[in-house]
Protein backbone atom coordinates (compact mmCIF):
# COMPACT_ATOMS: atom_id res chain seq x y z
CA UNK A 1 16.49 21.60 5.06
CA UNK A 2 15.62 21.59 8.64
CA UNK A 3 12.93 23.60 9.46
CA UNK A 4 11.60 24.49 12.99
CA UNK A 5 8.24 25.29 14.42
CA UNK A 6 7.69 27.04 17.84
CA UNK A 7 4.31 28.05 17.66
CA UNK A 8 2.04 28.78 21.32
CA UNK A 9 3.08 29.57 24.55
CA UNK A 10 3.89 26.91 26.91
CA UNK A 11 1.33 24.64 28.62
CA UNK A 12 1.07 23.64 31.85
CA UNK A 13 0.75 19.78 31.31
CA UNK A 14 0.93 17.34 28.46
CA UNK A 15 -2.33 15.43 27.42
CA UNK A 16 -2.64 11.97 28.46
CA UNK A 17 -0.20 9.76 26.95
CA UNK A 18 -1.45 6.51 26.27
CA UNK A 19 0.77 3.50 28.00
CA UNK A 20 1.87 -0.08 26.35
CA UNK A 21 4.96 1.96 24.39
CA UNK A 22 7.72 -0.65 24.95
CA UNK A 23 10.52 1.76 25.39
CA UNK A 24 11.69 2.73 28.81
CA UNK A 25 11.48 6.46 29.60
CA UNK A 26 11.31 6.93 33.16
CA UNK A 27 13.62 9.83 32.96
CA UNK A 28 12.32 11.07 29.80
CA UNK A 29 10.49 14.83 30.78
CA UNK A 30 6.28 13.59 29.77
CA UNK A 31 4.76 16.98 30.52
CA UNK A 32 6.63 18.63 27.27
CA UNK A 33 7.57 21.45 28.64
CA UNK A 34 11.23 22.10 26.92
CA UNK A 35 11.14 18.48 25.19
CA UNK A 36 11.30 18.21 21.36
CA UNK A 37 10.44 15.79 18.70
CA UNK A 38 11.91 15.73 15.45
CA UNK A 39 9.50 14.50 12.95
CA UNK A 40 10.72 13.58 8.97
CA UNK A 41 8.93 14.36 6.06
CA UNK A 42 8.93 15.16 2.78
CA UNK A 43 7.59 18.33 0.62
CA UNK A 44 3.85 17.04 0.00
CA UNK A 45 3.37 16.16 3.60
CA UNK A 46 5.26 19.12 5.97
CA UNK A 47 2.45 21.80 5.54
CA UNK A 48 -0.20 19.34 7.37
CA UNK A 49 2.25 18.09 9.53
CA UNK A 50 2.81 22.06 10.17
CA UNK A 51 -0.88 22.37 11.58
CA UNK A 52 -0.67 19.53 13.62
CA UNK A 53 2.83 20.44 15.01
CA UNK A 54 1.58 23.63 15.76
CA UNK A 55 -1.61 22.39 18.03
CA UNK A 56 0.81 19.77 19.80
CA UNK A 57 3.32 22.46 20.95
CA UNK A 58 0.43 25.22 22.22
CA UNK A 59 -1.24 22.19 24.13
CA UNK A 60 2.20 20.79 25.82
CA UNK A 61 4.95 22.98 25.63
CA UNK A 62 7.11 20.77 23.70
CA UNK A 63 8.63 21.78 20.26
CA UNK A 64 8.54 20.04 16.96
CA UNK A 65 10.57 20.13 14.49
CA UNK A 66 9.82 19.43 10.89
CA UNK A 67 12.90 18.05 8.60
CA UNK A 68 12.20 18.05 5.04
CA UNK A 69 13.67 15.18 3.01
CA UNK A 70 13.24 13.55 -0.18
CA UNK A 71 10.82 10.39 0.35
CA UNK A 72 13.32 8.14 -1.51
CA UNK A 73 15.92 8.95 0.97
CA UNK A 74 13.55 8.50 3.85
CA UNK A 75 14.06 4.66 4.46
CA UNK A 76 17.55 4.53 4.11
CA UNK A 77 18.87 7.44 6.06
CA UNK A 78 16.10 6.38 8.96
CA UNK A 79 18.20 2.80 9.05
CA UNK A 80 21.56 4.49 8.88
CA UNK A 81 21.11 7.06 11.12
CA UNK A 82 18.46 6.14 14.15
CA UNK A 83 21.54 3.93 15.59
CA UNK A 84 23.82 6.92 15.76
CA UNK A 85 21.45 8.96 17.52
CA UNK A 86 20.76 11.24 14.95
CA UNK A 87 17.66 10.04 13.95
CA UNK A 88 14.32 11.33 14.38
CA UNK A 89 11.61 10.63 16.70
CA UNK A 90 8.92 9.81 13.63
CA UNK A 91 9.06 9.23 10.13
CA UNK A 92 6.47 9.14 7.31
CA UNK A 93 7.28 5.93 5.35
CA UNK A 94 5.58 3.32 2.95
CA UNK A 95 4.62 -0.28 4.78
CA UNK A 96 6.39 -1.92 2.70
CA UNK A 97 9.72 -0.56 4.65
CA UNK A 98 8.62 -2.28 7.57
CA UNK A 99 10.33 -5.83 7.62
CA UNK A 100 13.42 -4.08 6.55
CA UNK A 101 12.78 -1.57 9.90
CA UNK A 102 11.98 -4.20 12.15
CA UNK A 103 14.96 -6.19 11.06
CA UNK A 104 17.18 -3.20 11.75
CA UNK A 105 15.61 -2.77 14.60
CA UNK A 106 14.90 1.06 14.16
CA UNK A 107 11.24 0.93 14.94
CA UNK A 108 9.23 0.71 17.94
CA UNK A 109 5.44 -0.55 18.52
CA UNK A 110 2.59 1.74 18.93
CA UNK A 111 -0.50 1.72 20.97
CA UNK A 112 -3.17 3.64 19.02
CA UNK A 113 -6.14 2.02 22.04
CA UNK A 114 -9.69 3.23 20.70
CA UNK A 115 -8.63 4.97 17.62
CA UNK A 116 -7.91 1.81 15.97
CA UNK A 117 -11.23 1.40 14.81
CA UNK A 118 -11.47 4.39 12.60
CA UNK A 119 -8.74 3.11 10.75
CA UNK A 120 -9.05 0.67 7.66
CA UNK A 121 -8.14 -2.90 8.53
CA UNK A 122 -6.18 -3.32 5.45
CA UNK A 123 -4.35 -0.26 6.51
CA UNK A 124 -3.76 -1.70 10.03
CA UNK A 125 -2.72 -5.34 8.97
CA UNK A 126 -0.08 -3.59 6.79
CA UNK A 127 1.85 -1.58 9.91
CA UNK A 128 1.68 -4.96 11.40
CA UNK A 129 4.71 -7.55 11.50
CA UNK A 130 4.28 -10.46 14.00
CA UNK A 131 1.10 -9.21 15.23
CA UNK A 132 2.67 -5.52 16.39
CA UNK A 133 1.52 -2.37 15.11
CA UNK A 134 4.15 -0.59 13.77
CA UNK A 135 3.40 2.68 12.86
CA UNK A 136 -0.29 5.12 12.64
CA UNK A 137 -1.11 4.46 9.32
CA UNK A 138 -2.86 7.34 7.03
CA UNK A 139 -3.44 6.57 2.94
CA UNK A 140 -4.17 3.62 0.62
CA UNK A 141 -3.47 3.38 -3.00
CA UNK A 142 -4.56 -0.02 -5.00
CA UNK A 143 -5.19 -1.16 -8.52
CA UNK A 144 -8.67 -1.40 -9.53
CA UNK A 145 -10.67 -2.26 -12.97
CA UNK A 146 -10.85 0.94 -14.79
CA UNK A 147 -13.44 0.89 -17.61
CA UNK A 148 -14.72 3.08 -20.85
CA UNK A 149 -18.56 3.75 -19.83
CA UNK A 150 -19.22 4.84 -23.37
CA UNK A 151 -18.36 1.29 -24.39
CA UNK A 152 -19.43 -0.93 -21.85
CA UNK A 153 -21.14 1.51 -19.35
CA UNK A 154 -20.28 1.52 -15.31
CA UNK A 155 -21.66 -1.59 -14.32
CA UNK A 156 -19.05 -3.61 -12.50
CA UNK A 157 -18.50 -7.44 -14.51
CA UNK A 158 -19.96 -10.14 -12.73
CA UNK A 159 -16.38 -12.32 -13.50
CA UNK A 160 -13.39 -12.35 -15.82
CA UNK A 161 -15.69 -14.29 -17.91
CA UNK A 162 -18.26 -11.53 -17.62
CA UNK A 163 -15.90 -9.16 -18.63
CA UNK A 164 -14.53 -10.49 -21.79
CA UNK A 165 -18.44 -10.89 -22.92
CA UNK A 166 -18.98 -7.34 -22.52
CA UNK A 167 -15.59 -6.35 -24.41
CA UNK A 168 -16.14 -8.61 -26.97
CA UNK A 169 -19.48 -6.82 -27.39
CA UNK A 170 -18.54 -3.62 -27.63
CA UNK A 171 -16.57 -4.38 -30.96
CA UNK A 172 -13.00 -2.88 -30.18
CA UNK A 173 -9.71 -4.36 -31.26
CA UNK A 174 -9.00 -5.94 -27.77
CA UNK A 175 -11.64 -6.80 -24.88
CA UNK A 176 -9.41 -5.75 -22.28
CA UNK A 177 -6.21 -4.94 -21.73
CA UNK A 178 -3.74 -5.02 -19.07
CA UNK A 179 0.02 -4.19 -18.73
CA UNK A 180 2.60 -6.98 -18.29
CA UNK A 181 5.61 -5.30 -17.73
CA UNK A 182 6.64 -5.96 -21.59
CA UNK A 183 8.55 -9.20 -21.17
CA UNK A 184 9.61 -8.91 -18.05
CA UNK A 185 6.48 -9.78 -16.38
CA UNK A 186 4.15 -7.66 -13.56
CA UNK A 187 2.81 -10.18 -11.11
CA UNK A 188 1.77 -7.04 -9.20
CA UNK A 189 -0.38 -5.73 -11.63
CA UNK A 190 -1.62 -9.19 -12.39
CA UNK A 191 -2.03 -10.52 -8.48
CA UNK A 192 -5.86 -9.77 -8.05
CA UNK A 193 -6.48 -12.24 -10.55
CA UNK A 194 -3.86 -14.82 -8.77
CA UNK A 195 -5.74 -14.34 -5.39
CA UNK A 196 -9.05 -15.29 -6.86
CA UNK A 197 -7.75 -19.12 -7.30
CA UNK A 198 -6.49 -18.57 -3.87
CA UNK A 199 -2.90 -18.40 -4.08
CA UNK A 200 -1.75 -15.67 -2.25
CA UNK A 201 2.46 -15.13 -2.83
CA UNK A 202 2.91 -15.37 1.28
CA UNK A 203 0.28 -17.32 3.74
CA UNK A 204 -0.82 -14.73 6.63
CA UNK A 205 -1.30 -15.55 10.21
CA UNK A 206 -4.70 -15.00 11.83
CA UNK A 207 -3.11 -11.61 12.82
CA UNK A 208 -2.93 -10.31 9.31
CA UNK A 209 0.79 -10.72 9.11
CA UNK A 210 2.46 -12.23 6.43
CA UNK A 211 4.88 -15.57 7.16
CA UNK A 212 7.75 -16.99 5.26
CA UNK A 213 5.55 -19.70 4.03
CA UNK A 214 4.93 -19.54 0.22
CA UNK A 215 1.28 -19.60 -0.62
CA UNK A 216 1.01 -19.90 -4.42
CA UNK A 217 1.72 -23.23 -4.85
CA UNK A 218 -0.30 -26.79 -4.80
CA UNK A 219 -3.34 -26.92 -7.10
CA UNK A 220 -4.16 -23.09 -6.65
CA UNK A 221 -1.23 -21.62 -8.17
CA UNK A 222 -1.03 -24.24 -10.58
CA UNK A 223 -5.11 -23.40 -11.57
CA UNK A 224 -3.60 -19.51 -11.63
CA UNK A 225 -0.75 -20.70 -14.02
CA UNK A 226 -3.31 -22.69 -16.44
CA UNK A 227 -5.34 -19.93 -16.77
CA UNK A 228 -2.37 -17.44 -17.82
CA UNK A 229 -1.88 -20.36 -20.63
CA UNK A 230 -4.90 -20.64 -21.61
CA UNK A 231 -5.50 -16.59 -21.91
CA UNK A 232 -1.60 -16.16 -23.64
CA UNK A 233 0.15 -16.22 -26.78
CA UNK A 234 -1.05 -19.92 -26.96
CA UNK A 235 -5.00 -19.64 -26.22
CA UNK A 236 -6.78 -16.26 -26.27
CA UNK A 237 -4.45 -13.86 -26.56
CA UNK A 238 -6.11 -11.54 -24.06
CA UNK A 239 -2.65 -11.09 -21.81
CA UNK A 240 0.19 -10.44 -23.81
CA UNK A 241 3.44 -9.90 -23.33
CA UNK A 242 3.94 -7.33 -25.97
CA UNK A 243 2.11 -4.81 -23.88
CA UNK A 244 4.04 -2.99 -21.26
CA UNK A 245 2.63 0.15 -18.95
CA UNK A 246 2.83 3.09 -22.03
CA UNK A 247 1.53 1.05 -24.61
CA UNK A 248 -1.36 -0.34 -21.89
CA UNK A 249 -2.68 3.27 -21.07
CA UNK A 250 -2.39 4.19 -24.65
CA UNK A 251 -4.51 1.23 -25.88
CA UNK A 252 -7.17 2.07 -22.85
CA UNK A 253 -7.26 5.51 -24.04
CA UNK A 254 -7.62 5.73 -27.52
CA UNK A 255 -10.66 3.17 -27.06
CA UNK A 256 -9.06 0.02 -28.44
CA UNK A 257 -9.69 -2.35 -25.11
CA UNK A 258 -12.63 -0.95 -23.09
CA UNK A 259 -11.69 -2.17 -20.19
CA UNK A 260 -7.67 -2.09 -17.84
CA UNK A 261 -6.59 -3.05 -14.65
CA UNK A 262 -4.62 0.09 -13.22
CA UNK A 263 -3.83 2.38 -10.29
CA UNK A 264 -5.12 5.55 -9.37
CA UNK A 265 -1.68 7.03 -10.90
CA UNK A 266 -3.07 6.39 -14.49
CA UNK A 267 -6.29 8.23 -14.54
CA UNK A 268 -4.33 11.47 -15.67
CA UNK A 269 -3.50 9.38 -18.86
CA UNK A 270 -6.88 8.37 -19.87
CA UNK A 271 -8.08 12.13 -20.92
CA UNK A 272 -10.01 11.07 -23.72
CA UNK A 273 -12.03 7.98 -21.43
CA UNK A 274 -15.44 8.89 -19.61
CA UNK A 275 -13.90 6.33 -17.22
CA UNK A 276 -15.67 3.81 -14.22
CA UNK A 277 -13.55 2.18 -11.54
CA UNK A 278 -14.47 -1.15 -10.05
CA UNK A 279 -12.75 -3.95 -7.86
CA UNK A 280 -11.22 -6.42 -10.36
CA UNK A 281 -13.39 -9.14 -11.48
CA UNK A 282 -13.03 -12.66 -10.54
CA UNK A 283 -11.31 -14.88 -12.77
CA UNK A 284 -10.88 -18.43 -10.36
CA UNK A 285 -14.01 -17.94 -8.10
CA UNK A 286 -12.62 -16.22 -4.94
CA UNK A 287 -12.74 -12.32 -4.43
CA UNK A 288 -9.35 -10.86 -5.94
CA UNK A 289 -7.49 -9.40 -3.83
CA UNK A 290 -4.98 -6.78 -5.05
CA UNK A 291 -2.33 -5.42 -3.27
CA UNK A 292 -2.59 -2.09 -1.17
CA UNK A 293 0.48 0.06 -0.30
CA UNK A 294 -0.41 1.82 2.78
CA UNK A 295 1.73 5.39 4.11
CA UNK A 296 1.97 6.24 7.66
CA UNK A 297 3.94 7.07 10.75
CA UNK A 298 6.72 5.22 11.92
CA UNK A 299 8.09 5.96 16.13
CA UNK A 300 12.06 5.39 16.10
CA UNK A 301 13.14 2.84 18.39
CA UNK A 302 15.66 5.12 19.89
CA UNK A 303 13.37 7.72 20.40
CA UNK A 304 14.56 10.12 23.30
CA UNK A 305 10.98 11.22 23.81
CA UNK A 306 8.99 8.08 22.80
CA UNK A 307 6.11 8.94 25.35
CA UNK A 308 5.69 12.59 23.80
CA UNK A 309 6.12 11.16 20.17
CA UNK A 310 3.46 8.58 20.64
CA UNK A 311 1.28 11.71 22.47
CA UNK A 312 1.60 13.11 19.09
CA UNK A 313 0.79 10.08 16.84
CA UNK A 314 -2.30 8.63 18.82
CA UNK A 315 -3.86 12.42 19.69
CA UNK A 316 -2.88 14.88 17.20
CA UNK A 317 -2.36 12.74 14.11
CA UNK A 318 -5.22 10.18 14.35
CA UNK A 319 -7.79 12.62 14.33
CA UNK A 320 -9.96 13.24 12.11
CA UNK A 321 -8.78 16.91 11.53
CA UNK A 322 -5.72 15.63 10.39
CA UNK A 323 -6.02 12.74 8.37
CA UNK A 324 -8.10 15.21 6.48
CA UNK A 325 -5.05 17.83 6.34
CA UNK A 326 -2.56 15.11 5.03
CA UNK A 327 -5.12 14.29 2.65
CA UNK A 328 -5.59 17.76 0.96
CA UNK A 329 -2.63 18.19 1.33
CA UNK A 330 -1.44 15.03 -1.02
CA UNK A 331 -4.77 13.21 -2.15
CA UNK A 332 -4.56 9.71 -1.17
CA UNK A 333 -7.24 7.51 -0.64
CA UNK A 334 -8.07 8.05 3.46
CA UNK A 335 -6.74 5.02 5.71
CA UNK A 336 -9.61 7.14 8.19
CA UNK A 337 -12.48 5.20 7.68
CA UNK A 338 -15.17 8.07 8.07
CA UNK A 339 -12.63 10.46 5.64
CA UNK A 340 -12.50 7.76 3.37
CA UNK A 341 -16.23 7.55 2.92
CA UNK A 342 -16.44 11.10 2.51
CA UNK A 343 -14.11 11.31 -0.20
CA UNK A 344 -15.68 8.33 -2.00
CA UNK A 345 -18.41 10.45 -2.97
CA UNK A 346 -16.14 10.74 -5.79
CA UNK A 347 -16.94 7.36 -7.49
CA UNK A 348 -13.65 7.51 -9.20
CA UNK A 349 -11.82 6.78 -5.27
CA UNK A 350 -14.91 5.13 -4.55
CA UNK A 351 -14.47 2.50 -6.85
CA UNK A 352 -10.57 2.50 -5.62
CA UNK A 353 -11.39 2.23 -2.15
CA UNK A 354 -13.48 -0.57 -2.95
CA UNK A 355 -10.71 -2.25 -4.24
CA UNK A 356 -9.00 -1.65 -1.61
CA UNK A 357 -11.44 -2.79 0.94
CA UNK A 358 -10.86 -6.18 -1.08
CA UNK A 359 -7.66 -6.61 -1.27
CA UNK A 360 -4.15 -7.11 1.24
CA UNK A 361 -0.94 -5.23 2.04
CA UNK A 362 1.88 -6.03 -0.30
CA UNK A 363 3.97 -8.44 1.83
CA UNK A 364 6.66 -6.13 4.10
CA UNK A 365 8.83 -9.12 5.20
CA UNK A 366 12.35 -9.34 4.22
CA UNK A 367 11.97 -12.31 2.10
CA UNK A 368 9.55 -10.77 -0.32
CA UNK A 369 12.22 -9.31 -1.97
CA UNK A 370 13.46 -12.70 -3.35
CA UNK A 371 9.60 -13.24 -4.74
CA UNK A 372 9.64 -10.41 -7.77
CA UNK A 373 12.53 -11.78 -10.36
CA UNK A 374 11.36 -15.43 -10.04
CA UNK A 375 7.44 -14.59 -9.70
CA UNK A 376 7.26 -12.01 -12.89
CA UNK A 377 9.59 -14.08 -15.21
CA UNK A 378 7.40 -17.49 -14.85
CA UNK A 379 4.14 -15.28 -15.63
CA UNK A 380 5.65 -13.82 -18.65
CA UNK A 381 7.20 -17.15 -19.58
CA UNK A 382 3.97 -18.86 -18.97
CA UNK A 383 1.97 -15.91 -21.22
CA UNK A 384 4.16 -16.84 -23.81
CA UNK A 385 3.82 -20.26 -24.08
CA UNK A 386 5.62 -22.08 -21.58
CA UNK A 387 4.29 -24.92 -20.04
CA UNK A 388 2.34 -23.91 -17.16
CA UNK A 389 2.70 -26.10 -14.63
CA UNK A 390 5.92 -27.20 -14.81
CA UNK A 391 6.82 -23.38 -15.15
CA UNK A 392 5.10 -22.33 -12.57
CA UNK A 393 6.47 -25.30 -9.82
CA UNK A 394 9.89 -24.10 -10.65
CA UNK A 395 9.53 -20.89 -9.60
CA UNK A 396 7.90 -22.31 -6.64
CA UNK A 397 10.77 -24.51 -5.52
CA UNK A 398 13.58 -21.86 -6.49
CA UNK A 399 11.67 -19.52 -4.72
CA UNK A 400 11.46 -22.07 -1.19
CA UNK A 401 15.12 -22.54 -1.72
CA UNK A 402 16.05 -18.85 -1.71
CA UNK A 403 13.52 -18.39 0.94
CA UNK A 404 15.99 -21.11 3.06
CA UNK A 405 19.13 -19.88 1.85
């Protein structure tokens, strides 16, 4: 559905538009007057964009126009259609798109100057690939401990060690739980854990972004391996392979494991838990660091009106007034770092964005892709009994080799 907004009377001059946007429009008309931008979005995110939109045309004259799409449509038809033209100017996407953007080459940089400090770094180091900014990023999600405070109270575990103590205490079938994907493996779910022996999947530069150079190898990733070994079907028992997303929330919520590792998603499914949330507990001696998806704004390469669009990004949507429309509109966790505080005076998405202040974007590069088959399989092979190491290399060198193709 393609829905338009002209809202305002006409202005007599644009705001200032910040420089440093790479595309070339000399001939492009920067006071607004008669120039429109066609922004993408889905259902839960067009009414905020509405407000903004409407601001942004009484102030320069332009027009925007809103088109409504399904968000699992979004990616594709942006990489299929910005070469033809048809494109939009902006589209709301997940970071995770972006190596797949940049490789199309449907995405240009952005400047966001001062306002990139009231962002989240996290947030920020995901838009980026090979030290660019991408898009104006806006909301966080991340996986955090989740635990039954009738049980073993709110207190955050020391450790994974910790932890186990304090389940074991409280006298339930299981000390923790956490879901594995079945037998399929989750090393998503299970990743904060694997970043506290210090084996993160990709290395990143000292600009946040990610390389093609595998990082879970060498004695860290074979430390990570033991421990999944030692805590399987052949030590402990405590991660099993039997225990897949349903059958995780239902053992967290009927008080058999008093403690879960899971996203803000799953709190609807724990009605019967007085529930805590805390950053996952160490298990190899580093901080774990989970993986945050970040949403934002993305500026089409082929953007007729690149100048205006970025006007819009860097003044009307990173502002505080509008981060905190996109977030009542469709609660996320704030990428604005003063909305996010105020929000966390839930401690529910305090506890969440604590996590996420831990933890790293989900690799966006192409080859990541190539990572989740290999990667979950050797966990679930290695919670099952498989010997670790040896496991665990394999997947290492027939993930290189895919990597060099």
């Amino acid at each position: 559905m393609r829905k338009h907004l002209r809202i305002g009377a006409l202005a007599a001059a644009s705001a200032v538009i910040l420089a440093g946007c790479s595309t070339d429009d000399s001939s492009e008309n920067t006071n607004g007057n008669g120039a429109e931008i066609v922004i993408w979005t889905d259902a839960e995110r067009e009414p905020a964009l509405a407000a903004a939109a409407a601001d942004f045309e009484e102030e320069t004259g332009a027009t925007v126009t809103l088109v409504q799409k399904n968000f699992e449509d979004l990616r594709n038809d942006f990489i299929a259609q910005v070469p033809t033209g048809e494109g939009p100017d902006i589209t709301v996407g997940a970071h995770d798109w972006l190596g797949a953007l940049v490789t199309a080459g449907v995405v240009n940089t952005i400047d966001l100057g001062d306002a990139a400090q009231e962002f989240e770094q996290v947030a920020l180091d995901a838009m980026t690939y090979d030290g660019q900014l991408y898009a104006l990023p806006y909301s966080l999600e991340t996986i955090a401990l989740i635990q039954n405070v009738d049980l073993v109270g709110d207190e955050a575990p020391s450790s994974w060690d910790d932890m186990i103590q304090r389940g074991l205490a409280a006298g339930t079938e299981r000390p923790f739980v956490i879901n594995t994907g079945g037998e399929t493996g989750d090393g998503y779910t299970m990743y904060g854990f694997q970043t506290s022996f210090g084996a993160p999947v990709f290395v990143q530069d000292d600009s946040g972004s990610y390389t093609t150079e595998v990082g879970m190898g060498g004695p860290e990733g074979e430390a990570f391996a033991q421990w999944l070994h030692a805590n399987g079907a052949a030590g402990t028992g405590y991660l099993s392979t039997t225990v897949d997303y349903d059958i995780n929330n239902e053992l967290f919520n009927s008080g058999k494991a008093p403690y879960t590792v899971q996203g803000p998603w799953a709190i609807s499914a724990f009605p019967d838990v007085n529930v805590a949330v805390n950053p996952i507990p160490s298990a190899g001696g580093e901080v774990a660091k989970p993986f945050v998806g970040v949403q934002g704004f993305y500026l089409s390469s082929q953007s007729d009106n690149s100048l205006l669009a970025t006007d819009f990004l860097v003044n009307h949507l990173a502002t505080e007034d509008a981060q905190r429309a996109l977030y009542e509109a469709d609660p996320r966790i704030p990428a604005f770092s003063t909305l996010a505080e105020e929000v966390a005076s839930d401690p529910i998405i305090a506890g969440f964005l604590a996590s996420s202040q831990d933890g790293v974007p989900m690799p966006s590069i192409p080859e990541m892709g190539l990572v989740w088959d290999l990667w979950n399989a050797a966990e679930a092979q290695i919670i099952n009994g498989a010997e670790p190491v040896s496991t665990w290399n394999q997947m290492i060198t027939d993930l290189q080799a895919s990597i060099a193709g």
